[in-house]
Structure formats: C-alpha cells, structure tokens
N, C-alpha and C. Protein backbone atom coordinates (compact mmCIF):
# COMPACT_ATOMS: atom_id res chain seq x y z
N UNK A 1 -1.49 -26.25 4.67
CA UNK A 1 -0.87 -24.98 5.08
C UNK A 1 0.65 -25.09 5.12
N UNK A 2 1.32 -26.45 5.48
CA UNK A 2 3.12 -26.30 5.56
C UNK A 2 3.10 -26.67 4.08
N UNK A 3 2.86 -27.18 3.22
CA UNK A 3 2.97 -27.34 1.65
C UNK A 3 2.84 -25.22 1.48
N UNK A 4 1.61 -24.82 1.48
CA UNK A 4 1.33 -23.31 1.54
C UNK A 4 2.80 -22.84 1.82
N UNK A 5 3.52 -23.05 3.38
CA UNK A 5 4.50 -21.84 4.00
C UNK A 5 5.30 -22.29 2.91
N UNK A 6 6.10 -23.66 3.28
CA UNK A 6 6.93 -23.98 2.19
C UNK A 6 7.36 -23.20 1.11
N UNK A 7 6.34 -23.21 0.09
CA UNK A 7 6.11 -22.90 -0.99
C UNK A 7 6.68 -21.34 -0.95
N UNK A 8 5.66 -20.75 0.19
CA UNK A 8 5.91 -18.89 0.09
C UNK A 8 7.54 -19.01 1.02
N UNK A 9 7.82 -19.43 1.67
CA UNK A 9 9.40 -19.32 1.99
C UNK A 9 10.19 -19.55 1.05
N UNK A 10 10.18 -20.69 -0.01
CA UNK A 10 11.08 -20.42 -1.16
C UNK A 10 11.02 -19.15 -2.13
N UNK A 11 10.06 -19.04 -2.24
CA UNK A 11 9.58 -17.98 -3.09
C UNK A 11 9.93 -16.34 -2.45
N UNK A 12 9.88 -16.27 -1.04
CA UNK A 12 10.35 -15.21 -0.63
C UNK A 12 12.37 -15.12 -0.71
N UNK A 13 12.41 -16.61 -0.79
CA UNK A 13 14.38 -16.35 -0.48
C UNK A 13 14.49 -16.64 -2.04
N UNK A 14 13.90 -16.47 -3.28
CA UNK A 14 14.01 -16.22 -4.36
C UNK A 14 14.45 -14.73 -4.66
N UNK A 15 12.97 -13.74 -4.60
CA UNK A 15 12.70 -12.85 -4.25
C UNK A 15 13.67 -11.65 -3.31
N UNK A 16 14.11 -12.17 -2.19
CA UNK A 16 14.93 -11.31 -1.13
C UNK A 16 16.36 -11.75 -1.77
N UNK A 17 16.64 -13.16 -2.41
CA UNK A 17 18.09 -13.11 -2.51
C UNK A 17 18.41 -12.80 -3.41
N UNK A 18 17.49 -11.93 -4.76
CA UNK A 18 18.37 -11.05 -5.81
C UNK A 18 18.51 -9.63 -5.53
N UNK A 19 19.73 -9.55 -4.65
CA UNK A 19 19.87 -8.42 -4.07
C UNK A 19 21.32 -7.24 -5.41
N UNK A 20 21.12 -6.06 -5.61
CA UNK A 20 21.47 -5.30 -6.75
C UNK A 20 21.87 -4.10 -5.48
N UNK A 21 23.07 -3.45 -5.47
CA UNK A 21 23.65 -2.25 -4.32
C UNK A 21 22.89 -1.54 -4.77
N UNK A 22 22.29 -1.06 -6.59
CA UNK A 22 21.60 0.30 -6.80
C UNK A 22 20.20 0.04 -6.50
N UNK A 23 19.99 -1.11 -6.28
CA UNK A 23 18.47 -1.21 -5.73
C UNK A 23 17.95 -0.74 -4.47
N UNK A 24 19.11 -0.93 -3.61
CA UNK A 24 18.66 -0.83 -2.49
C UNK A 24 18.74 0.26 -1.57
N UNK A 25 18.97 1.38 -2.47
CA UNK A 25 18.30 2.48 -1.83
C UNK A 25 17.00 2.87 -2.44
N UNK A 26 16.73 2.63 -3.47
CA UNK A 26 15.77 2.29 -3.96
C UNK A 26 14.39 1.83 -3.09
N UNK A 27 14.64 0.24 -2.84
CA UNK A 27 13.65 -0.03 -1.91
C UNK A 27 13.62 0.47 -0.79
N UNK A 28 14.34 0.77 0.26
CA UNK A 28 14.74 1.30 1.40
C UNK A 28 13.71 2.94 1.48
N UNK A 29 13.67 3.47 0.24
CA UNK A 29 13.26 4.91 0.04
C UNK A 29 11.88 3.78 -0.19
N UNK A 30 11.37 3.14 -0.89
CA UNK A 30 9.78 2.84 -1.31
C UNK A 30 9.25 2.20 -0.11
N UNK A 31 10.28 1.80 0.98
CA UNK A 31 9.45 0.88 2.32
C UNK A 31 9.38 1.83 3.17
N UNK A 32 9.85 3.03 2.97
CA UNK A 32 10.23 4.40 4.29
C UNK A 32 8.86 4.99 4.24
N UNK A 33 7.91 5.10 4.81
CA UNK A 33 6.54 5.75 5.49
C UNK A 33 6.58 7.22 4.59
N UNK A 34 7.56 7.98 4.78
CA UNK A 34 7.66 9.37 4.44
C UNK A 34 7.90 9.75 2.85
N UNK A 35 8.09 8.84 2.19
CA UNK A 35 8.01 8.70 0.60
C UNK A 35 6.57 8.63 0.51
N UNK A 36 5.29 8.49 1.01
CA UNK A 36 4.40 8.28 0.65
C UNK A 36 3.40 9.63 1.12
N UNK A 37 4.38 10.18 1.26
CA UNK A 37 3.66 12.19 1.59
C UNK A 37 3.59 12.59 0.06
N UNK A 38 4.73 12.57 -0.27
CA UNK A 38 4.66 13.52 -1.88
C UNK A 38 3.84 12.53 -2.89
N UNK A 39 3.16 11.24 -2.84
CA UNK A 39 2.66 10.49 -3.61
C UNK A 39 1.17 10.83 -3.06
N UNK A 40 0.98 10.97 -1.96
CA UNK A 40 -0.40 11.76 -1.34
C UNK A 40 -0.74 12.81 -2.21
N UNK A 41 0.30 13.64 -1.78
CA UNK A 41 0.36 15.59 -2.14
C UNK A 41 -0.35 15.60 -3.74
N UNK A 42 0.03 14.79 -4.99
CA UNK A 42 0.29 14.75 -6.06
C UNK A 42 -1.09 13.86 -6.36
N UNK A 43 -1.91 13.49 -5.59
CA UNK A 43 -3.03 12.50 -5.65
C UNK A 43 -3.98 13.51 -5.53
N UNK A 44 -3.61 14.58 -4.38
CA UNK A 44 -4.60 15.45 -4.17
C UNK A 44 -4.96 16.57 -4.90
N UNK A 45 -3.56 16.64 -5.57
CA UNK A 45 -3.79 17.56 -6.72
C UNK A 45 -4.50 17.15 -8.36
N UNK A 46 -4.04 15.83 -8.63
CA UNK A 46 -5.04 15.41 -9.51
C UNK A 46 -6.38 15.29 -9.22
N UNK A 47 -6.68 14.64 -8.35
CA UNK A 47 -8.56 14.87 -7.67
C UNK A 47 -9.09 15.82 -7.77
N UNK A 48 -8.49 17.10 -7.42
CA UNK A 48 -8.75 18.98 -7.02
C UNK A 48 -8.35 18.87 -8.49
N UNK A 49 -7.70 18.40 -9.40
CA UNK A 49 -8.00 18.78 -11.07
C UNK A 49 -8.78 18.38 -11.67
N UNK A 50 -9.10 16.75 -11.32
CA UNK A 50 -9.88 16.46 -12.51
C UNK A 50 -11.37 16.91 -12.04
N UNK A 51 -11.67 16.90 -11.09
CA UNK A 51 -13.31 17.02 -10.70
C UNK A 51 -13.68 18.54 -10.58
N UNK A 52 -12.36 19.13 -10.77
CA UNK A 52 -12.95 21.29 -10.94
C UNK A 52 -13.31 20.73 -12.53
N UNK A 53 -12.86 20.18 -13.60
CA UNK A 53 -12.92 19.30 -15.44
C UNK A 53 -14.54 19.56 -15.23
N UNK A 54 -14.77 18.16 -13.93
CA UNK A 54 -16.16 17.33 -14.02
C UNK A 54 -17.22 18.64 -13.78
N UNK A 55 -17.35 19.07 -12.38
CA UNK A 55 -18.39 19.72 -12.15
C UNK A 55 -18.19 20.97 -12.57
N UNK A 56 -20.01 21.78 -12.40
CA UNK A 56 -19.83 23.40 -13.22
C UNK A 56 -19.61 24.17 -11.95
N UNK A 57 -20.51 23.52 -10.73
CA UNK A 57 -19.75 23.96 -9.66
C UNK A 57 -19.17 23.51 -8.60
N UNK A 58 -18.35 24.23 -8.33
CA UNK A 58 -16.83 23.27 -7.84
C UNK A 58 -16.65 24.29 -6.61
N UNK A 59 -16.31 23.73 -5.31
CA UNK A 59 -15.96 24.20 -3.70
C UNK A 59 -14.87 23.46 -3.77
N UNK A 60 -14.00 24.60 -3.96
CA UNK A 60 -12.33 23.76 -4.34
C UNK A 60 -12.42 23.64 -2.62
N UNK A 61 -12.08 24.37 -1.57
CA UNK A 61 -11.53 24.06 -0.53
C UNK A 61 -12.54 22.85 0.15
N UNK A 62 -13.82 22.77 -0.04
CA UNK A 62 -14.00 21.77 0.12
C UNK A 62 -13.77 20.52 -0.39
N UNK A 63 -13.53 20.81 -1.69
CA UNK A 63 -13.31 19.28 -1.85
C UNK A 63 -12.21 18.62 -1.65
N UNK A 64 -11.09 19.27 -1.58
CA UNK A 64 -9.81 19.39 -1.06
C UNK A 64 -9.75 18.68 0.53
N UNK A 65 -10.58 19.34 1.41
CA UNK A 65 -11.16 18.67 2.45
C UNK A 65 -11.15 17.38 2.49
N UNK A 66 -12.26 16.82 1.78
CA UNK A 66 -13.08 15.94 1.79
C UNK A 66 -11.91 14.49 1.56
N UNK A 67 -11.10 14.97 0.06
CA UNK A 67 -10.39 14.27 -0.70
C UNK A 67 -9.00 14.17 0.73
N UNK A 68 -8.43 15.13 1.50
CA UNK A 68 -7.72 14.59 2.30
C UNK A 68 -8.31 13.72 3.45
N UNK A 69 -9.90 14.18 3.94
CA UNK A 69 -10.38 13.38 5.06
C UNK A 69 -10.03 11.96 4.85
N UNK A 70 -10.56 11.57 3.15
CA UNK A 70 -10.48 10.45 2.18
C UNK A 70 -9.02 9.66 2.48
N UNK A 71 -8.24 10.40 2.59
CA UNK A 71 -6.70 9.59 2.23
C UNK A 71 -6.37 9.43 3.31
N UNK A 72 -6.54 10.45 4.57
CA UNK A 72 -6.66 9.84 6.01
C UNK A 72 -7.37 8.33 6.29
N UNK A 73 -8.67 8.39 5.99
CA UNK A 73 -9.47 7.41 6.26
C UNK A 73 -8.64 6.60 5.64
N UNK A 74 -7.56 6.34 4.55
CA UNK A 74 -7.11 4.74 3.98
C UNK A 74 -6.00 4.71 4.91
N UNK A 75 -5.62 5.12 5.28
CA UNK A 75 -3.96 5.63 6.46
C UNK A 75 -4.62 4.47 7.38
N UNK A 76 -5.31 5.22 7.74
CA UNK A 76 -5.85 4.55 9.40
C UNK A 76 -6.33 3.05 8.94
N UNK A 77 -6.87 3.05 8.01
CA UNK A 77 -7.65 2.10 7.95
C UNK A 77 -6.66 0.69 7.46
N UNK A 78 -5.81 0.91 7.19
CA UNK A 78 -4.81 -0.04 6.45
C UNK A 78 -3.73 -0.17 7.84
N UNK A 79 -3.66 1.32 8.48
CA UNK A 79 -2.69 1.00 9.16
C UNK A 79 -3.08 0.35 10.67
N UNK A 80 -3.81 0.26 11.11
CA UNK A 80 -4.72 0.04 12.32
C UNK A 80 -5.85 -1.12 12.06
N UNK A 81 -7.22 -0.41 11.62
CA UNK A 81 -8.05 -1.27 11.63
C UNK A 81 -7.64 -2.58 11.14
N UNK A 82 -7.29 -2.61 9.77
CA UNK A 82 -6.95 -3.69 8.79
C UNK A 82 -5.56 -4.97 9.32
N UNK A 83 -4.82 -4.42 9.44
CA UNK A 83 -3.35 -4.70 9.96
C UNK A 83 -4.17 -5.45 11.37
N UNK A 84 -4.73 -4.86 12.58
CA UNK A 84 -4.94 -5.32 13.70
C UNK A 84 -5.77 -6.53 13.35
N UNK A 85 -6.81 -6.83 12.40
CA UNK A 85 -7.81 -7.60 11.93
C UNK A 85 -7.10 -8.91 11.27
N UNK A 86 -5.84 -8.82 10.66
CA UNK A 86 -5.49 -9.63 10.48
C UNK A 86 -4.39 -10.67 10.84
N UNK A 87 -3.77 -9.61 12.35
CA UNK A 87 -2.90 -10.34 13.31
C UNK A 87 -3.65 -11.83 13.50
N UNK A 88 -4.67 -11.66 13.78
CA UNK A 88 -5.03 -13.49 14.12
C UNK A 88 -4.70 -14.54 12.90
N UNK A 89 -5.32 -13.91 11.79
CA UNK A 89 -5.08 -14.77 10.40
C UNK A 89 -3.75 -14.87 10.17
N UNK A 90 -2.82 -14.25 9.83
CA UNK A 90 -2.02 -14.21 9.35
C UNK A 90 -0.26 -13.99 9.82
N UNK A 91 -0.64 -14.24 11.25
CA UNK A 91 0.57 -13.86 11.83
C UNK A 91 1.43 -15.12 12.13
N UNK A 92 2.57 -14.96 11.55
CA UNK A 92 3.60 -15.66 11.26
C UNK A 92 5.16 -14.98 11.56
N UNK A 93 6.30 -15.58 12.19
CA UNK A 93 7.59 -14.98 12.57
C UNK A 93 8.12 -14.76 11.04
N UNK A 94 8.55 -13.46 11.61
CA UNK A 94 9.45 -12.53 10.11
C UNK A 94 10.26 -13.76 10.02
N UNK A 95 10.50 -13.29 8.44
CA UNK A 95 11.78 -14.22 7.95
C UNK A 95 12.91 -14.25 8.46
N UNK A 96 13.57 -13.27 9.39
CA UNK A 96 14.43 -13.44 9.92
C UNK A 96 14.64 -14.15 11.09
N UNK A 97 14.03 -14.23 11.96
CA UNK A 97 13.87 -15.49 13.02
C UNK A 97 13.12 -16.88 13.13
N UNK A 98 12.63 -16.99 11.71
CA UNK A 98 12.39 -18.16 11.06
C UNK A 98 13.61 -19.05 10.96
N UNK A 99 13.57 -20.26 11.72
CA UNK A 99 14.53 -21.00 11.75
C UNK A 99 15.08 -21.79 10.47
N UNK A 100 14.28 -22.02 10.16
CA UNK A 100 13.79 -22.74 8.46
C UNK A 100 14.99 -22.23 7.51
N UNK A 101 14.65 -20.04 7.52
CA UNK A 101 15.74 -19.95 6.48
C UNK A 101 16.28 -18.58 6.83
N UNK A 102 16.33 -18.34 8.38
CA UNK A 102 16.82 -16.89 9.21
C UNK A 102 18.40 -16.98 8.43
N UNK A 103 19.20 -17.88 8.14
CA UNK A 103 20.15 -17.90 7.97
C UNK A 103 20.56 -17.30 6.71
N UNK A 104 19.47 -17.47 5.63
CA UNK A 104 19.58 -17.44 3.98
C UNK A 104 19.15 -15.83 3.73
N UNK A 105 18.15 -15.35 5.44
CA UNK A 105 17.67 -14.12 4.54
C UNK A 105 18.53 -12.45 5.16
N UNK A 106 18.35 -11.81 4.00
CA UNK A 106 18.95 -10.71 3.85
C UNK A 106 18.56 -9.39 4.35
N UNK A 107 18.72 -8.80 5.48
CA UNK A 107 17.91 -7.93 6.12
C UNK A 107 18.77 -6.66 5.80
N UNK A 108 17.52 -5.50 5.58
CA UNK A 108 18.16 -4.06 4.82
C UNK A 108 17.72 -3.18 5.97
N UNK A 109 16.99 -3.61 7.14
CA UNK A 109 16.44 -2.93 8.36
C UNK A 109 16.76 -3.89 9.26
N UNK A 110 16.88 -2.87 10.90
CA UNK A 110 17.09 -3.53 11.71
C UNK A 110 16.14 -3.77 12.57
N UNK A 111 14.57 -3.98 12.41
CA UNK A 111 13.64 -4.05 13.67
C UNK A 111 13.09 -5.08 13.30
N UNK A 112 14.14 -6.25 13.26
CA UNK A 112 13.35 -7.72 12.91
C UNK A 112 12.99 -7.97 14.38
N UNK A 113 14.25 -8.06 15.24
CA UNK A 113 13.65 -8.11 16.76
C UNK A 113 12.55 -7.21 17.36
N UNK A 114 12.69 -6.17 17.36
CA UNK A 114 11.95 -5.16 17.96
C UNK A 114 10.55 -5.96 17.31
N UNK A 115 10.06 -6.27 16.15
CA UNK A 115 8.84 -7.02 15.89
C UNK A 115 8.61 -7.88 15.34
N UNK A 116 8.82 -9.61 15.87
CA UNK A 116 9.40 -10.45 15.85
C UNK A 116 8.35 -11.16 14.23
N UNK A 117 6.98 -10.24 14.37
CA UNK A 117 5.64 -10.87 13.88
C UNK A 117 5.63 -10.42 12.45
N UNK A 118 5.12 -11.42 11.45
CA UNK A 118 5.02 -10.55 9.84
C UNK A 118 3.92 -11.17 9.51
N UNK A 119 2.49 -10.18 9.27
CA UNK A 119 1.12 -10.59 9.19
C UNK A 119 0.85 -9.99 8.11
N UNK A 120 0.55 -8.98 8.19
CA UNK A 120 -0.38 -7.85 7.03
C UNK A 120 0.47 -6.55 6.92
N UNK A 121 1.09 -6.60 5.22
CA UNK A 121 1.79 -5.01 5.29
C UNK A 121 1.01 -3.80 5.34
N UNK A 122 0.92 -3.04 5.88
CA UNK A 122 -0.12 -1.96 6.30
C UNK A 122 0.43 -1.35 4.72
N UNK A 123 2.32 -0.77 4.66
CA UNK A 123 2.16 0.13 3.14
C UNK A 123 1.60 -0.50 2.08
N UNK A 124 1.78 -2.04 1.62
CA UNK A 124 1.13 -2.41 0.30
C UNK A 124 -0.43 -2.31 0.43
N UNK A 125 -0.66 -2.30 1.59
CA UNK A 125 -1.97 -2.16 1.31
C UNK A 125 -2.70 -0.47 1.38
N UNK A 126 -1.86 0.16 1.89
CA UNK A 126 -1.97 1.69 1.40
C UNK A 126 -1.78 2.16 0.32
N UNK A 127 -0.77 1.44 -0.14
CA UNK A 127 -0.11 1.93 -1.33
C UNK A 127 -1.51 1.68 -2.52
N UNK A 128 -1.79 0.23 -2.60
CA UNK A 128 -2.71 -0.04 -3.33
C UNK A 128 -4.31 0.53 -3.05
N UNK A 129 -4.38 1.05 -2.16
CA UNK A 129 -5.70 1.37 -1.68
C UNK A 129 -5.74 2.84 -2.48
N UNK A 130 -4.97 3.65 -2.19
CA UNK A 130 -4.65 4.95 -2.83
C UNK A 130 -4.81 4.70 -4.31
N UNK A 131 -3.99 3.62 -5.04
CA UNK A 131 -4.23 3.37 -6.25
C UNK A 131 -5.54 2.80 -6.75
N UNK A 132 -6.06 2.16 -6.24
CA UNK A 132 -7.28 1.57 -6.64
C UNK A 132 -8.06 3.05 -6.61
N UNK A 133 -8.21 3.61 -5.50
CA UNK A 133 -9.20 4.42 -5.50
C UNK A 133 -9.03 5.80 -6.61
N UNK A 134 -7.63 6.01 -6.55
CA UNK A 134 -7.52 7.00 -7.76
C UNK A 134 -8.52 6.81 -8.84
N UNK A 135 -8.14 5.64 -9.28
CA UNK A 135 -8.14 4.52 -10.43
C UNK A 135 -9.67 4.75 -10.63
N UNK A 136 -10.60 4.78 -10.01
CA UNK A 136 -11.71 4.46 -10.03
C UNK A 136 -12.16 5.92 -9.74
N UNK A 137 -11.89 6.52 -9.22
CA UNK A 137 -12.51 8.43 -9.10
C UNK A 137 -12.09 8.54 -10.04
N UNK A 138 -10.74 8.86 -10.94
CA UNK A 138 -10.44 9.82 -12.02
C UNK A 138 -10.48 8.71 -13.29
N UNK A 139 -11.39 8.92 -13.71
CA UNK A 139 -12.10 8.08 -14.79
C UNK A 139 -11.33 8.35 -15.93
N UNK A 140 -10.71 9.95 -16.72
CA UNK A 140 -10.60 10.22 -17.67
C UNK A 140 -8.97 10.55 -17.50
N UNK A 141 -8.34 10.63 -18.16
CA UNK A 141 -7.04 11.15 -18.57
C UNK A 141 -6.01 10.78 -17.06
N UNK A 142 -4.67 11.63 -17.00
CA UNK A 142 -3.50 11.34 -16.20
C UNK A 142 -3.43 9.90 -16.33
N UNK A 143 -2.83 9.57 -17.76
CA UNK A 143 -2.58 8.23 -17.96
C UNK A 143 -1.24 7.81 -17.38
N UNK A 144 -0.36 8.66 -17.56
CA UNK A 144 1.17 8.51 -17.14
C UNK A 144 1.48 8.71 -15.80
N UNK A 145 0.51 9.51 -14.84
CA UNK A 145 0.21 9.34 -13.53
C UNK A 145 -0.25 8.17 -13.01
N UNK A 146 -0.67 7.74 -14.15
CA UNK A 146 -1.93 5.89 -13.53
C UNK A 146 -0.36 5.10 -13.48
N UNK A 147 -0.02 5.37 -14.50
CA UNK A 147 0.80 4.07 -14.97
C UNK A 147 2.16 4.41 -13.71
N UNK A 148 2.68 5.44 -13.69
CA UNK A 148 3.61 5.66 -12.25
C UNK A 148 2.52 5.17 -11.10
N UNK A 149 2.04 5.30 -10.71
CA UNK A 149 1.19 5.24 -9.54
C UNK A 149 1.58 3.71 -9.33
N UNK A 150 1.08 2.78 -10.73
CA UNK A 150 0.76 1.09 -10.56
C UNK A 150 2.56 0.80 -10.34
N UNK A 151 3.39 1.57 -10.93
CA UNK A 151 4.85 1.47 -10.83
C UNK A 151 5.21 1.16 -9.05
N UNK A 152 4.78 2.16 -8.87
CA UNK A 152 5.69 2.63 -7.52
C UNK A 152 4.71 1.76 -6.25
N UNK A 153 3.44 1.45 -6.77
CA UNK A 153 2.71 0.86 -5.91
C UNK A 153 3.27 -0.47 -5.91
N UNK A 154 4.02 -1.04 -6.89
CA UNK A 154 4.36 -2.91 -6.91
C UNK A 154 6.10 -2.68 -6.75
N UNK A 155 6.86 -1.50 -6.29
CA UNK A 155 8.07 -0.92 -5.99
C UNK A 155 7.57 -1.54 -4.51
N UNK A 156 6.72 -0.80 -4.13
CA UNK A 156 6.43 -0.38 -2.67
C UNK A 156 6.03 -2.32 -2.05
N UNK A 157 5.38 -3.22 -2.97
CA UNK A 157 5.08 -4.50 -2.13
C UNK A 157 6.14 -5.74 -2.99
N UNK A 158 7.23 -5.15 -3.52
CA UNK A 158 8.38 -5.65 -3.28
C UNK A 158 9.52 -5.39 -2.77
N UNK A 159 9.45 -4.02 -2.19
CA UNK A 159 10.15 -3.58 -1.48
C UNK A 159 10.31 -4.35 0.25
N UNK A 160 8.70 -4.64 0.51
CA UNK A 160 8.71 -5.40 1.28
C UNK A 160 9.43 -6.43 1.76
N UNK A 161 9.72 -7.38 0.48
CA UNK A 161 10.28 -8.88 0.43
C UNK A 161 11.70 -8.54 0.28
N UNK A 162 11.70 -7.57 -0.89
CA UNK A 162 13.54 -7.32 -0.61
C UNK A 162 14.34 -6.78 0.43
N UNK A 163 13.31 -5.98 1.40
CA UNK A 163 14.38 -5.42 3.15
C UNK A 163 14.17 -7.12 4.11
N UNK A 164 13.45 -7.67 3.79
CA UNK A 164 13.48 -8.97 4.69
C UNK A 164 12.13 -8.51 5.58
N UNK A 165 11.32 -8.01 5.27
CA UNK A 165 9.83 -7.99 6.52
C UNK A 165 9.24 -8.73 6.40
N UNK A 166 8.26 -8.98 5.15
CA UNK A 166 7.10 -9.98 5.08
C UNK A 166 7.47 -11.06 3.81
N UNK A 167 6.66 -11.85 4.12
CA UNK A 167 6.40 -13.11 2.99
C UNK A 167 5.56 -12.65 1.62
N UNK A 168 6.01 -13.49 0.34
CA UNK A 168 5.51 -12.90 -0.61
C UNK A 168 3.97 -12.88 -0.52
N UNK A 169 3.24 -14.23 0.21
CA UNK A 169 2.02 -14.40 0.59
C UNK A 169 1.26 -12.91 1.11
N UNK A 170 1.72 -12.69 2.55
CA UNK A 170 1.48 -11.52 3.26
C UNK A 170 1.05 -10.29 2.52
N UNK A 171 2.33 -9.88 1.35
CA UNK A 171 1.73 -8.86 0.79
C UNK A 171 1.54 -8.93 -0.74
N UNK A 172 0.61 -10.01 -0.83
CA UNK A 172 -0.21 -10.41 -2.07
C UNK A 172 -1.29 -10.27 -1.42
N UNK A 173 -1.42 -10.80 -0.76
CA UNK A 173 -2.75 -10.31 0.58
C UNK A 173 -3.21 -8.96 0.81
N UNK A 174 -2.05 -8.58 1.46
CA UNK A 174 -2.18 -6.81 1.75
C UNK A 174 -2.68 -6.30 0.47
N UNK A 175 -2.28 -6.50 -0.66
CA UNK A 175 -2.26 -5.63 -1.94
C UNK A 175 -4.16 -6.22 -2.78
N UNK A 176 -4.34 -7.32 -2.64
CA UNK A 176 -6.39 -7.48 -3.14
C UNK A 176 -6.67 -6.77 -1.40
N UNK A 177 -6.33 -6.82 -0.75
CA UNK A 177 -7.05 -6.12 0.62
C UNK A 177 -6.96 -4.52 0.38
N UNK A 178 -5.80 -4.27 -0.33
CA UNK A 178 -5.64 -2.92 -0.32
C UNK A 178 -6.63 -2.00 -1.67
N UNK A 179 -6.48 -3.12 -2.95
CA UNK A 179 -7.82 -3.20 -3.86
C UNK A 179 -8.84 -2.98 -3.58
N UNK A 180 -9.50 -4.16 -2.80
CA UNK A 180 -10.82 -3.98 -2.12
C UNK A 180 -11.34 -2.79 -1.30
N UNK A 181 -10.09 -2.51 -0.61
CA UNK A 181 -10.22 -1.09 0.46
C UNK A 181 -10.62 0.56 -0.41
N UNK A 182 -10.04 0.26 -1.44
CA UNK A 182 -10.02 1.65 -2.08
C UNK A 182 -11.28 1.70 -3.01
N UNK A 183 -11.64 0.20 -3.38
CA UNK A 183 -12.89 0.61 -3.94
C UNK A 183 -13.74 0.87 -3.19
N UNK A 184 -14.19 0.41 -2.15
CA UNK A 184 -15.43 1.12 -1.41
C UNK A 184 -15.14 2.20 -0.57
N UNK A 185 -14.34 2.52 -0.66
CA UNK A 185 -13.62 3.91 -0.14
C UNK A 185 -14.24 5.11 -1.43
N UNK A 186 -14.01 4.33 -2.79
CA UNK A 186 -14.44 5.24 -3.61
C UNK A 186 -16.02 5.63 -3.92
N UNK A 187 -16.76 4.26 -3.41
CA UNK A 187 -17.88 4.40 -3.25
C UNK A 187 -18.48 5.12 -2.22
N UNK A 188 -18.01 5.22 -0.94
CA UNK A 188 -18.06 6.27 -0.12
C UNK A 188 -18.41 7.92 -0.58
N UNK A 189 -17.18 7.91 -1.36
CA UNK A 189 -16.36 9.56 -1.49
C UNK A 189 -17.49 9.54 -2.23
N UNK A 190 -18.09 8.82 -3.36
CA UNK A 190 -19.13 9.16 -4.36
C UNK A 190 -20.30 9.66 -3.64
N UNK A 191 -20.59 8.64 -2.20
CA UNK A 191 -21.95 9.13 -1.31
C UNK A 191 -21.78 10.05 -0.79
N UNK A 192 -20.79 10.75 -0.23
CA UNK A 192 -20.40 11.70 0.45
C UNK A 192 -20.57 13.00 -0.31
N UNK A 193 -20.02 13.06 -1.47
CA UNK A 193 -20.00 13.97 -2.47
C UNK A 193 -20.80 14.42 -2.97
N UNK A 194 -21.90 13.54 -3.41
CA UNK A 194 -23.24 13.38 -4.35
C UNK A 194 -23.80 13.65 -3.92
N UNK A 195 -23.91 12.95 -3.01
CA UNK A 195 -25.58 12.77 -2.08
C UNK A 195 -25.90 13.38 -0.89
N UNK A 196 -24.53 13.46 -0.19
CA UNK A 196 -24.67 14.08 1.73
C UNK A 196 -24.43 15.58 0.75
N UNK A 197 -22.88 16.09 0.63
CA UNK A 197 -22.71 17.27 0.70
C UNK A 197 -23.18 18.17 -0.69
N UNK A 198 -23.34 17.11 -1.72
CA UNK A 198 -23.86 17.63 -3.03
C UNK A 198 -22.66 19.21 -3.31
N UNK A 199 -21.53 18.67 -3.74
CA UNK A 199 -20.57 19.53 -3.74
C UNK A 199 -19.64 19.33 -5.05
C-alpha cells in the first residue's frame, strides 16, 4: 500500500503541476456542482427523444418523470450512499495537508481545511454514472452527444486532480464505481419501464 500511495502521489503532482491560466477556469467551471444542471437538462431531453423514436406509445410526462426520478436516484446515490460507503476504504488526507508533498501542490479552491479527508469523488462518479447510463439506454444515434458527454465526463475527473482535492487513485475509483452505478441503474429504469409501469 506505501509503494501504492507513493506511486499515486507522484502521479497526482504530475497531473496537478501542469497548471495552463486558460485551463483553469475551465476546470474550476467542470468541478463546480452547478455545471452539471444543464448536462442533466440536455440528458433529459435526449431520453424524452429517443424513446418517443422507440415506442408507438409514449406518456411523455411520464416518462420525463421517471427519467428525472432516474438522475435523482444517481445524485444521491454517488453523493451520499456511495461517497459515505467508501469513507472507511479509502480515506486518506487531501493533498494539501499531506506532509509528503502539501508543499508541491497547487490548490484552485479553498476548503482543503474545512475537509481535511479525500476518499471518493462523489462528481466523477456522477459524472460517469450519468454517462454510462445514457450510454446504455440510448442505444441508437446522438453520436456527438456520446462523444461530448465522454469529453466533459474525463474534464470533470481531472478537474479533480488539477484544483488539488483528490488523488489520481480516488477518482479512477470513483469513475469504474460511477460505471458500475449507471449500469444497473439502467437495468432498473428497464424494470421500471417495461415491466412495473409498462409505459
């Protein structure tokens, strides 16, 4: 495991120390919570498009429903359940009060104190959960939507490493957790859809 930190501490002051001025509003906007409303909004509207395509009959306001209950359920679930589940595993002092290399790293936010702990990124793993699950509901077409989506989703879990929060480990983690999350999320929406509300 210190061969392991080692390893991800160099690799994070690799990472955090190619710092670019036009980048960093950049990341600053992809680590901010509220950038990830209009990437929602635009998810919900492809879903409510492609599946009025699929079925002959279609309960737009329900499914609209259903598809936001859906994106709630990854919110919470990434941001709470998941995140709390992996404080035991994975909790380790942010890079910035890491004695090792607090000195080397570059902080673009100021709540290294306010939360001293860097375990599980709740956004990479939202970010990717949203993507996976797209990915896997909308089977056919919005190719250039897929391909922004995978963009802004690996914006969003290097954005991480470049404000100074987590280790590259942490949210390589978050991001197959956030994978995993969205596929059976999608398997859900399929039971829910199909089978409970037949909609």
């Amino acid at each position: 495991m210190n061969i392991l930190e080692k390893i991800d501490e160099s690799l994070f002051l690799i990472l955090n120390g190619n710092h670019q001025a036009i980048l960093d509003y950049l990341m600053l906007l992809a680590s901010n919570l509220l950038s990830f409303i209009p990437v929602f909004l635009v998810s919900i509207y492809i879903a409510v498009k492609y599946f009025r395509k699929q079925d002959d009959y279609y309960y737009t306001f329900i499914n609209i429903a259903l598809i936001i209950v859906i994106l709630v359920m990854q919110y919470f679930l990434c941001r709470y359940l998941l995140n709390d589940m992996f404080k035991g595993l994975l909790s380790r002092e942010r890079p910035c009060v890491n004695p090792n290399i607090s000195a080397f790293v570059r902080m673009l936010r100021n709540d290294c104190k306010t939360t001293p702990q860097s375990y599980f990124s709740y956004k990479t793993c939202l970010m990717f959960c949203l993507s996976s699950f797209l990915f896997f509901t909308v089977k056919e077409g919005f190719k250039g939507f897929k391909v922004l989506l995978i963009i802004w989703s690996l914006l969003v879990a290097y954005s991480r490493i470049y404000v100074g929060d987590h280790y590259p480990l942490n949210v390589f983690i978050s991001a197959i957790t956030g994978i995993a999350t969205g596929y059976l999320i999608y398997r859900l929406y399929y039971y829910i859809k199909y089978s409970l509300l037949v909609i």
